[in-house]
C-alpha atoms as a PDB file:
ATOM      1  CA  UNK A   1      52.850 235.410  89.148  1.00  0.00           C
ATOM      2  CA  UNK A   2      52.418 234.000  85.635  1.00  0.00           C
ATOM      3  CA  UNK A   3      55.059 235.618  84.208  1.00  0.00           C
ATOM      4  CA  UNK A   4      57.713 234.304  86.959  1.00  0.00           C
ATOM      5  CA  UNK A   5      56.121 230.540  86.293  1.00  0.00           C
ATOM      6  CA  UNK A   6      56.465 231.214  82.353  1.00  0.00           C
ATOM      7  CA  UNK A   7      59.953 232.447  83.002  1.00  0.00           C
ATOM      8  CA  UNK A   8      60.676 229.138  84.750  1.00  0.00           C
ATOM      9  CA  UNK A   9      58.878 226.506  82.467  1.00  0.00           C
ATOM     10  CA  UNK A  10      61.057 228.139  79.646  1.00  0.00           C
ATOM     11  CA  UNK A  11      64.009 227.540  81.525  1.00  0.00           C
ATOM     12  CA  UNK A  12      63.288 223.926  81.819  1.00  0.00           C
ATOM     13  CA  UNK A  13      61.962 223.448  78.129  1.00  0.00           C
ATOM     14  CA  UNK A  14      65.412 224.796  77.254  1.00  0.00           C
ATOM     15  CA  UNK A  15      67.439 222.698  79.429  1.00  0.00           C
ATOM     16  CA  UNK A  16      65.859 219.515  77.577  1.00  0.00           C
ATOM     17  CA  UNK A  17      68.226 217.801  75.682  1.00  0.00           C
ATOM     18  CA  UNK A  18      65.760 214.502  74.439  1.00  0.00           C
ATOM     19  CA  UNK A  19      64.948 214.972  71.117  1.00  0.00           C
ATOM     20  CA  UNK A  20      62.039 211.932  71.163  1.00  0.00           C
ATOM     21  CA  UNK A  21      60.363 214.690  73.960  1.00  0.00           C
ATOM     22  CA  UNK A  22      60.529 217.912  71.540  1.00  0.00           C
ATOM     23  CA  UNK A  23      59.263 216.046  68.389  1.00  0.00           C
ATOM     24  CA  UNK A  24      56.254 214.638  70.554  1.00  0.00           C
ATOM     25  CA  UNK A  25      55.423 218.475  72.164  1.00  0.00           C
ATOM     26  CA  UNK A  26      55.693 219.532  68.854  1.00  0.00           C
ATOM     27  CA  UNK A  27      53.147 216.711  67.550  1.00  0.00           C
ATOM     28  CA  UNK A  28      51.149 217.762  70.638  1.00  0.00           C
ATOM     29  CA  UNK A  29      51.374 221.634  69.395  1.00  0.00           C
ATOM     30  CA  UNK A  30      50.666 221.237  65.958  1.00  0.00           C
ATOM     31  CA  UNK A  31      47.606 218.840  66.331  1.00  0.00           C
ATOM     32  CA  UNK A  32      46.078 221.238  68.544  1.00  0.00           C
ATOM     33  CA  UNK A  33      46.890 224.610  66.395  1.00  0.00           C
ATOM     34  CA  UNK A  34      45.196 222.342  63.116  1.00  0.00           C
ATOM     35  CA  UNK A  35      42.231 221.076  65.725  1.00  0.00           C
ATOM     36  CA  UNK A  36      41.673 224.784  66.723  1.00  0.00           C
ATOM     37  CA  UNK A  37      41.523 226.341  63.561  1.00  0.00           C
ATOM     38  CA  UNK A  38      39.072 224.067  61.807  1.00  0.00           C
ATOM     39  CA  UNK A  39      36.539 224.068  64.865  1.00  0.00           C
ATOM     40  CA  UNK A  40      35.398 227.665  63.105  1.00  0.00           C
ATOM     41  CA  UNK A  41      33.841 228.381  59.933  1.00  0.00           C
ATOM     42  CA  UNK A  42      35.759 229.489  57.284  1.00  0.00           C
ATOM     43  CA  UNK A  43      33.998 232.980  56.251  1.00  0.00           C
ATOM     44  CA  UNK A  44      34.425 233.459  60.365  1.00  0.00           C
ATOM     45  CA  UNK A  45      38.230 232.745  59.045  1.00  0.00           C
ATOM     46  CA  UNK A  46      37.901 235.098  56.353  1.00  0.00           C
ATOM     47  CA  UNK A  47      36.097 237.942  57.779  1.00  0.00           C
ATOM     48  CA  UNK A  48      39.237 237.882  60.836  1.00  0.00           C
ATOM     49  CA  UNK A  49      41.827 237.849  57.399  1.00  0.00           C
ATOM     50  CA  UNK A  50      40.500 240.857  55.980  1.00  0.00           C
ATOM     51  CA  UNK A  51      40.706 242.886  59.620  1.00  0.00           C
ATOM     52  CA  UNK A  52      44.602 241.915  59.907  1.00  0.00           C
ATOM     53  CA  UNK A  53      43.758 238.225  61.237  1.00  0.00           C
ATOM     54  CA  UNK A  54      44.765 236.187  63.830  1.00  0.00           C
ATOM     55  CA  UNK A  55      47.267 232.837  63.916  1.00  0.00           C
ATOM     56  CA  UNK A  56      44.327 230.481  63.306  1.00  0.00           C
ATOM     57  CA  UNK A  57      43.149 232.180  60.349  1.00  0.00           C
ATOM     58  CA  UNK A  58      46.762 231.588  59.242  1.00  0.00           C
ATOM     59  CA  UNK A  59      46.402 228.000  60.118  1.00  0.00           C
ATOM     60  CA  UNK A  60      43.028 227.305  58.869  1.00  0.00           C
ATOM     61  CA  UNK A  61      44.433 229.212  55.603  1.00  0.00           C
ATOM     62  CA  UNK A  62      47.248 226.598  54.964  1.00  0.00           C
ATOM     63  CA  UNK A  63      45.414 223.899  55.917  1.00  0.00           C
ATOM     64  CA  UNK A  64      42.406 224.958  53.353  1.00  0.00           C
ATOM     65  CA  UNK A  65      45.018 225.609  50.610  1.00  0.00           C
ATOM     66  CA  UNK A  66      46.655 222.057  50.944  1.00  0.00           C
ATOM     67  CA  UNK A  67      42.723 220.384  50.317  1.00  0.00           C
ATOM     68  CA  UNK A  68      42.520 219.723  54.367  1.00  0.00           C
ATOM     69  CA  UNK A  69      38.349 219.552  54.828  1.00  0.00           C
ATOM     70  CA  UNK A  70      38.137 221.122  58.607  1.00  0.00           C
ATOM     71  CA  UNK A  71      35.720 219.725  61.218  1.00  0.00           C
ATOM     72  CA  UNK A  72      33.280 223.032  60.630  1.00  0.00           C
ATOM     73  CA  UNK A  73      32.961 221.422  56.965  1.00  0.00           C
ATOM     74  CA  UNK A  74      32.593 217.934  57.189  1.00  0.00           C
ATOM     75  CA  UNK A  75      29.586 218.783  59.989  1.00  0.00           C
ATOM     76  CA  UNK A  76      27.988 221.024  57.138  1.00  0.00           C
ATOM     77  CA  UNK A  77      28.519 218.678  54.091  1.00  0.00           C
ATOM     78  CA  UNK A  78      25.458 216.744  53.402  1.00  0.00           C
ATOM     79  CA  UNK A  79      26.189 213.086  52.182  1.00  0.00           C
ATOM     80  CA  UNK A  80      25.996 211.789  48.821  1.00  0.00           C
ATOM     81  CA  UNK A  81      24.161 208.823  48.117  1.00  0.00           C
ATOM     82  CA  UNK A  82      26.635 205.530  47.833  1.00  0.00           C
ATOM     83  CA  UNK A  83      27.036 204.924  44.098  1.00  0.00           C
ATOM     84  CA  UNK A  84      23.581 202.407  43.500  1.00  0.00           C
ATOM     85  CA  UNK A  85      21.434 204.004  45.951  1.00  0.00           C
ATOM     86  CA  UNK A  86      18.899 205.928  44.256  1.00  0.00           C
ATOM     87  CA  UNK A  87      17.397 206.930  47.220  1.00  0.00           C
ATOM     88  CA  UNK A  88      13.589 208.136  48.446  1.00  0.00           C
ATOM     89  CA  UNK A  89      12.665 207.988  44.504  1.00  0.00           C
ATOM     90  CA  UNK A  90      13.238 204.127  44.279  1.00  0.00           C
ATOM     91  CA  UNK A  91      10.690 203.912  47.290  1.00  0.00           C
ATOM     92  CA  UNK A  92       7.876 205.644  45.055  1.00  0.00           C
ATOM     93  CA  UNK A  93       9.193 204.332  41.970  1.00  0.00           C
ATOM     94  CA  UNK A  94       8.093 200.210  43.722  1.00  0.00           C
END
């Protein structure tokens, strides 16, 4: 079963001795874990924290403490207007 296959995927991983192939899986690993955790809001984030939370919430945590804006926030954050656009009110203003 899955347990056997995990036992023998393990095996392998260990048996790898090329260093360029760990630091890539671990590129791999990481970009995924930071893509994860900013897919979901951050009061979902904080709501898991304060029941115990899961390792997401401890990734999304770390990555919102170091200034990282997750994809859940850059999808809410309405744009600023470019510095010199003033926007619908130079239309009326005309």
């Amino acid at each position: 079963g899955i347990m056997l296959e995990a036992w023998e995927l393990s095996k392998s991983l260990v048996g790898l001795r090329d260093k360029k192939m760990w630091r890539v899986m671990q590129g791999v690993w990481v970009e995924m874990l930071c893509f994860s955790a900013g897919r979901r809001r951050g009061y979902l984030h904080a709501k898991n924290l304060g029941k115990g939370g899961e390792y997401l919430s401890y990734v999304w945590l770390l990555l919102s403490h170091m200034g990282m804006e997750t994809l859940a926030e850059r999808v809410q954050r309405t744009e600023l207007p470019e510095e010199g656009d003033r926007g619908a009110s130079a239309l009326v203003q005309a």
